[in-house]
N, C-alpha and C. Protein backbone atom coordinates (compact mmCIF):
# COMPACT_ATOMS: atom_id res chain seq x y z
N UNK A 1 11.81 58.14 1.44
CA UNK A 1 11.15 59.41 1.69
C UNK A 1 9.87 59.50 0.89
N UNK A 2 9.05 60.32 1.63
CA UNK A 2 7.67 60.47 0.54
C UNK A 2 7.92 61.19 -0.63
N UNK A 3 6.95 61.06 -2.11
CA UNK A 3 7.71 62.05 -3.02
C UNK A 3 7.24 63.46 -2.72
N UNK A 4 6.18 63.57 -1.82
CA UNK A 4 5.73 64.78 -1.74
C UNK A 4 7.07 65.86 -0.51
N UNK A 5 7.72 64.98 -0.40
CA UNK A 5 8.53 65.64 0.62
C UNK A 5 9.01 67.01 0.38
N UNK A 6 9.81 66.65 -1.31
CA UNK A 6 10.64 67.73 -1.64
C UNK A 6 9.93 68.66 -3.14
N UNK A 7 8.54 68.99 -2.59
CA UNK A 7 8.22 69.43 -3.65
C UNK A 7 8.35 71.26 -3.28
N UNK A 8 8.96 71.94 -4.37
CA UNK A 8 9.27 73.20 -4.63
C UNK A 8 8.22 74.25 -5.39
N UNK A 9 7.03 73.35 -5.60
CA UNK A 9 5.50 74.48 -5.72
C UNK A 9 5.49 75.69 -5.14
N UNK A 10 4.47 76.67 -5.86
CA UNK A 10 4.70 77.72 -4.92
C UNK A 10 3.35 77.14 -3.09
N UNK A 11 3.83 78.25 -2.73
CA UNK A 11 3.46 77.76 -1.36
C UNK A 11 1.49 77.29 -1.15
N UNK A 12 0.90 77.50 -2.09
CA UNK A 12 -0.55 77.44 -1.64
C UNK A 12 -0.55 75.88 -2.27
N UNK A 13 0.43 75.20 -3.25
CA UNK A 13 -0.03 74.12 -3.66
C UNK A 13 0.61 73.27 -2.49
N UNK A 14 1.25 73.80 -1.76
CA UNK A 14 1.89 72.50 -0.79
C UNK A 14 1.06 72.81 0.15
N UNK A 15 -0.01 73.99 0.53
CA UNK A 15 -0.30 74.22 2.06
C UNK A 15 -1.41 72.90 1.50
N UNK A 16 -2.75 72.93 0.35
CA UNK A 16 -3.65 71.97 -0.24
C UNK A 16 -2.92 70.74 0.11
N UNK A 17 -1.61 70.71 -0.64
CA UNK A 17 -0.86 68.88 -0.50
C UNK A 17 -0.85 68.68 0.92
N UNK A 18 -0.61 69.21 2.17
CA UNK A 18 -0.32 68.95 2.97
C UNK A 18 -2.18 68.92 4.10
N UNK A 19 -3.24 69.95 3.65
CA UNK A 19 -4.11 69.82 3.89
C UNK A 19 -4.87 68.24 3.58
N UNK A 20 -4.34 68.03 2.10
CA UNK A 20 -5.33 66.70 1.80
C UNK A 20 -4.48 65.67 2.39
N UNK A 21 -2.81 65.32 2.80
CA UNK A 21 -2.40 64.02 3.12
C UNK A 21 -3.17 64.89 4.72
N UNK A 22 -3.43 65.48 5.20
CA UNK A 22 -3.96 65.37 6.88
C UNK A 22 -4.95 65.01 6.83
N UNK A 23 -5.87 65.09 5.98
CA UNK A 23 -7.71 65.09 6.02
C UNK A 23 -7.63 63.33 5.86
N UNK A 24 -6.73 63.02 5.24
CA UNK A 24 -7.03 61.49 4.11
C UNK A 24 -5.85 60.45 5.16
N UNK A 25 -5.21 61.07 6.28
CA UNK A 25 -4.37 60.61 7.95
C UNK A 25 -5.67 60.17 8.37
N UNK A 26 -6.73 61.06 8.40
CA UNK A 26 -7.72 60.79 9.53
C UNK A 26 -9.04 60.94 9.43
N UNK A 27 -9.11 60.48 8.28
CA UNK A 27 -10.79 60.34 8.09
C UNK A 27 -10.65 58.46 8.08
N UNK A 28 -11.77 57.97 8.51
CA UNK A 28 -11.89 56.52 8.54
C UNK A 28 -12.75 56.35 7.13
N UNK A 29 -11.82 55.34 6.67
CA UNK A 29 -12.18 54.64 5.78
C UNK A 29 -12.84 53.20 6.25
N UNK A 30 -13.96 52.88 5.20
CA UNK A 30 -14.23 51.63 5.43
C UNK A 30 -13.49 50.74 4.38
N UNK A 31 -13.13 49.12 4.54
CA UNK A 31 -12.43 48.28 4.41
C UNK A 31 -13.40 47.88 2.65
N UNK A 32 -13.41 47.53 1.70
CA UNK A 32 -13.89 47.35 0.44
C UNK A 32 -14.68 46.15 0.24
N UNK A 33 -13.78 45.34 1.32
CA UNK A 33 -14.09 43.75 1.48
C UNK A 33 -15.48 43.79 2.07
N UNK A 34 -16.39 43.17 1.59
CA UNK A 34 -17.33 42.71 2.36
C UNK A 34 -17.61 41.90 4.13
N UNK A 35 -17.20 41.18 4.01
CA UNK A 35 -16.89 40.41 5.04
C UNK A 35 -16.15 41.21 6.12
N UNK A 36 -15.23 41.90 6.13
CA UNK A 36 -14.36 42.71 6.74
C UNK A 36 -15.22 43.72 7.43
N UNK A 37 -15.69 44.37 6.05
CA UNK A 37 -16.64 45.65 6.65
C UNK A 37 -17.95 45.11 7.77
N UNK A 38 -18.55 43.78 7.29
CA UNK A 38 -19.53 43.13 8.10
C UNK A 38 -19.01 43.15 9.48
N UNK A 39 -17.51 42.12 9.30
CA UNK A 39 -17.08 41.64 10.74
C UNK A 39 -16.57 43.14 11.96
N UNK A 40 -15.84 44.30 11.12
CA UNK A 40 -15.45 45.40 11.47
C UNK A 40 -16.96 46.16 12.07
N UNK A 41 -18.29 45.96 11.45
CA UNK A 41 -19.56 46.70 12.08
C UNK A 41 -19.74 45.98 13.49
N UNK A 42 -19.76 44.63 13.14
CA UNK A 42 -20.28 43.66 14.42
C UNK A 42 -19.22 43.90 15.87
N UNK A 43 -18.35 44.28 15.42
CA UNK A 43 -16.84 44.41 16.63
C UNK A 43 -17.81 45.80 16.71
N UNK A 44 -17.59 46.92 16.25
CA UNK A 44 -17.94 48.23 16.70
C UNK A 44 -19.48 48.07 17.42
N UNK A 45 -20.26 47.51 16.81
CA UNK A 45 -21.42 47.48 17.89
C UNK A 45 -21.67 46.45 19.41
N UNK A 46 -20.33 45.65 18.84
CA UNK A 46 -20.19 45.51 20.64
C UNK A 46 -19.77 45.88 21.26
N UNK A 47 -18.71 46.88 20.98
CA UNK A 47 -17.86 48.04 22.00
C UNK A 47 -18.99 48.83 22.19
N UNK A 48 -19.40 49.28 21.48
CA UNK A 48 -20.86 50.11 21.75
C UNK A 48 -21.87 49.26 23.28
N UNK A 49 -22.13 47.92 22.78
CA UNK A 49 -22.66 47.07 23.73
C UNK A 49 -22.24 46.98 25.50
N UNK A 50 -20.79 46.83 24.85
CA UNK A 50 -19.77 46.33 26.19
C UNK A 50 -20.00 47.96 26.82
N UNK A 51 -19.84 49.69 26.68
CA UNK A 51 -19.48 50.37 27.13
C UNK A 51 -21.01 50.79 27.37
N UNK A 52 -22.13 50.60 27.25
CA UNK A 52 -23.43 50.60 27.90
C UNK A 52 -23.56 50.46 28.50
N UNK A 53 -23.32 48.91 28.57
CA UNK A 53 -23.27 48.12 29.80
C UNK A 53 -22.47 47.97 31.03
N UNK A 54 -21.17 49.03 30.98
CA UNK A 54 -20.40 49.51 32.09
C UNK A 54 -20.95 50.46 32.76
N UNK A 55 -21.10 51.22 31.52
CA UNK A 55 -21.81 52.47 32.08
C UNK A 55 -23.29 52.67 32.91
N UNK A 56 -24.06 51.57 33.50
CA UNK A 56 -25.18 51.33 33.95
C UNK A 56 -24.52 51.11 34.86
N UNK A 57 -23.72 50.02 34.90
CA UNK A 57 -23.32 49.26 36.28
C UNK A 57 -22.45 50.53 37.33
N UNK A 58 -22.02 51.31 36.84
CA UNK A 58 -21.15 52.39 37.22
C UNK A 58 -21.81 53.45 37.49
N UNK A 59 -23.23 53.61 36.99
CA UNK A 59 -24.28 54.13 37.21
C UNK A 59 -25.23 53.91 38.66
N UNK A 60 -25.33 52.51 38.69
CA UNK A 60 -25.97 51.68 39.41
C UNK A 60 -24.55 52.19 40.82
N UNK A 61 -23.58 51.75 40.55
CA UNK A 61 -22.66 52.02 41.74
C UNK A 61 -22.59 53.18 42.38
N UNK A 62 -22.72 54.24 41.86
CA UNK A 62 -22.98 55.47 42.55
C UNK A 62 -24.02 55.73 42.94
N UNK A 63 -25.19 55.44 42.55
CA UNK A 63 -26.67 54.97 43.68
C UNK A 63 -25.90 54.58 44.86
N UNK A 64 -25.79 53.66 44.69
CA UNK A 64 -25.35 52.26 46.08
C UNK A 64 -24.36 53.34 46.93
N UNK A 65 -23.79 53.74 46.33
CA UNK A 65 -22.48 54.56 46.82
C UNK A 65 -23.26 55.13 48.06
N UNK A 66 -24.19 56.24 47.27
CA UNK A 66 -24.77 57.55 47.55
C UNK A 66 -25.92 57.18 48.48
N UNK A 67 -26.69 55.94 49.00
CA UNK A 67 -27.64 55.60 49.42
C UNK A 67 -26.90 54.92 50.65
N UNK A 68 -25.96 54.11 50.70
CA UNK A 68 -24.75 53.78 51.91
C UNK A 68 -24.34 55.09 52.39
N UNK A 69 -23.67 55.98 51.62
CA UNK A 69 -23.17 57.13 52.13
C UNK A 69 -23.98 57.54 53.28
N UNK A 70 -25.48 57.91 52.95
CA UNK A 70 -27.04 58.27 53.46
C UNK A 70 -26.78 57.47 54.90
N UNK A 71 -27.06 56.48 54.52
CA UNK A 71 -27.26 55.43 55.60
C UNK A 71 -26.66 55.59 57.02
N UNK A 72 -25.31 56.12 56.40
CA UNK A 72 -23.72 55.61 57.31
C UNK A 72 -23.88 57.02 58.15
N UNK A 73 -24.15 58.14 57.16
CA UNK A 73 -24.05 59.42 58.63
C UNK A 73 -25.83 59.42 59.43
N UNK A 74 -26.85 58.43 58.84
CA UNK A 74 -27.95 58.73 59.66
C UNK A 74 -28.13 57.47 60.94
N UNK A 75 -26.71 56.57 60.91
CA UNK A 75 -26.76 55.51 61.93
C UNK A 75 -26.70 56.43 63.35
N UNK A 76 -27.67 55.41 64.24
CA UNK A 76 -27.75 55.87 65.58
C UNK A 76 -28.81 57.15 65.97
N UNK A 77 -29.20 57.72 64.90
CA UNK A 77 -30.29 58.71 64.44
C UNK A 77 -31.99 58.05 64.73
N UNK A 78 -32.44 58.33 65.20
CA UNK A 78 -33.91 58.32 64.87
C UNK A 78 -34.24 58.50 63.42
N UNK A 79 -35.12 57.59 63.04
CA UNK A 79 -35.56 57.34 61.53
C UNK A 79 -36.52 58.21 61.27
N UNK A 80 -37.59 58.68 62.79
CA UNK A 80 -39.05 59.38 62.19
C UNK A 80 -38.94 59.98 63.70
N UNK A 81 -39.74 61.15 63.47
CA UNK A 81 -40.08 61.59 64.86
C UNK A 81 -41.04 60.42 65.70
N UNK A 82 -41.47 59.74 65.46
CA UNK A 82 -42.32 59.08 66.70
C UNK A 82 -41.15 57.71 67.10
N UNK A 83 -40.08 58.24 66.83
CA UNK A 83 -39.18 57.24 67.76
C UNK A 83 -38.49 58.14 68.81
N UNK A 84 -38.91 59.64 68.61
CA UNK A 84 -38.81 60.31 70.02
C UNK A 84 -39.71 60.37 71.05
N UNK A 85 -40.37 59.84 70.48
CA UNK A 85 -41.93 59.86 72.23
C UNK A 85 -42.12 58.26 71.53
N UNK A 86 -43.62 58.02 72.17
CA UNK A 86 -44.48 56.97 72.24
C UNK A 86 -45.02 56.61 70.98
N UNK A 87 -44.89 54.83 70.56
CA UNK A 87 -45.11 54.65 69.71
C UNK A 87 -46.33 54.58 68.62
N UNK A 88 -47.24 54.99 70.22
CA UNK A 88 -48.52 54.54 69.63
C UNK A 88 -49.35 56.20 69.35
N UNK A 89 -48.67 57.36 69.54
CA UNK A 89 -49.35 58.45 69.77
C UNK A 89 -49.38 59.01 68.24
N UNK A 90 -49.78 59.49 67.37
CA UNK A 90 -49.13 60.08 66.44
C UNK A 90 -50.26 61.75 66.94
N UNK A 91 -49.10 62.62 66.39
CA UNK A 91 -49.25 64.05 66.50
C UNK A 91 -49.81 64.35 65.57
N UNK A 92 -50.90 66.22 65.91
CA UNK A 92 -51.43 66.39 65.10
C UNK A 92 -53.08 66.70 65.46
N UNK A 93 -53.76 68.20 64.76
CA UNK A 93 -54.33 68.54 65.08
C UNK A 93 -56.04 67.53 64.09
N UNK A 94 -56.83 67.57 65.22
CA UNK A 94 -58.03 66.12 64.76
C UNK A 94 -59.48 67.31 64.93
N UNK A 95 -60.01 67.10 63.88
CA UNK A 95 -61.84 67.82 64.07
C UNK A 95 -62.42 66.54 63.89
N UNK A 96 -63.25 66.57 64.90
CA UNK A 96 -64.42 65.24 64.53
C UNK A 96 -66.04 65.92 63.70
N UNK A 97 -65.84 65.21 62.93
CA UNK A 97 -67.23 65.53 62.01
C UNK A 97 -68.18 65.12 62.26
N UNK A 98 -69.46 65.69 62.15
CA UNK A 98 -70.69 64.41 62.88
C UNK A 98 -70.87 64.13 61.25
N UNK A 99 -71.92 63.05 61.59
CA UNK A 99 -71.99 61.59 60.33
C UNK A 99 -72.67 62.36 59.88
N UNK A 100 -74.16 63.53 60.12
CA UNK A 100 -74.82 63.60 59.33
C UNK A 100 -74.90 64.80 58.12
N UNK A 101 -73.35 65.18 58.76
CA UNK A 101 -72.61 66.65 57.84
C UNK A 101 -71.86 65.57 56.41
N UNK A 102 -71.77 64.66 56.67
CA UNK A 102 -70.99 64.13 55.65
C UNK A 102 -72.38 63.40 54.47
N UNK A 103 -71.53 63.91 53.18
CA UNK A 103 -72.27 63.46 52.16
C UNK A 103 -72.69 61.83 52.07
N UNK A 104 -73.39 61.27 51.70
CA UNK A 104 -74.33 60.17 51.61
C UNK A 104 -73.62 59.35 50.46
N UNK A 105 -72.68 58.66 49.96
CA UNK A 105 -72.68 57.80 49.19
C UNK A 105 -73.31 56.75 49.23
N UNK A 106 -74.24 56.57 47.45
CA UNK A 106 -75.13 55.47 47.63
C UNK A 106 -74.68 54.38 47.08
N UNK A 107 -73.36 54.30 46.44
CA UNK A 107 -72.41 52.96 45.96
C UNK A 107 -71.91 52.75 47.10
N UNK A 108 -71.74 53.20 47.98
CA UNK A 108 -70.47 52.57 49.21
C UNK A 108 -71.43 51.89 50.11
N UNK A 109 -72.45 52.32 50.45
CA UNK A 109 -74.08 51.80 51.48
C UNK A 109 -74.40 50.32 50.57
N UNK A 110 -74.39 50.74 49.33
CA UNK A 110 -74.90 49.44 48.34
C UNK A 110 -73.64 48.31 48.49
N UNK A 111 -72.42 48.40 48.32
CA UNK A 111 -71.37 47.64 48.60
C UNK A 111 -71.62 46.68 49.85
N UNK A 112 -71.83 47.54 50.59
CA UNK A 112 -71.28 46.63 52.24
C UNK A 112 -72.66 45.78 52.36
């Protein structure tokens, strides 16, 4: 049995005893050893590593998911309106400008 089991204190020194064995259950300690504590960092930063790197790919999968999903209810659909008429027409209201309303660029004349 623990010795703290049967202790008969009045009650605020056992609620503390029982506060500090819970705090000192579950606080992480590090290991004293050198090497240990080294090898114990290097493990934790590859779980760190390894769960990044799920988490992209699982990331990445619900794209794919969500872009198939897309795909699958727009099959058999027209992609754009000009796959409902003629391919060569595009819609849409046109003003023709005469040439000599339009401003004069003298880099674009010099270019060609």
């Amino acid at each position: 049995m623990f010795a703290q089991t049967f202790r008969f204190a009045d009650q605020r020194s056992q609620w503390t005893a029982f506060q500090s064995r819970m705090r000192s259950a579950f606080e992480p300690r590090k290991p004293r050893h050198r090497l240990l504590r080294f090898v114990l960092g290097v493990i934790g930063l590859g779980l760190l590593a390894l769960l990044v790197f799920f988490s992209v790919f699982v990331g990445a999968a619900m794209i794919a998911v969500g872009l198939a999903y897309r795909l699958w209810r727009r099959r058999g659909k027209p992609m754009t309106a000009r796959a409902k008429g003629r391919a060569d027409v595009v819609e849409g209201e046109f003003r023709v400008v005469a040439p000599r309303a339009l401003p004069r660029d003298r880099n674009a004349d010099a270019a060609r």
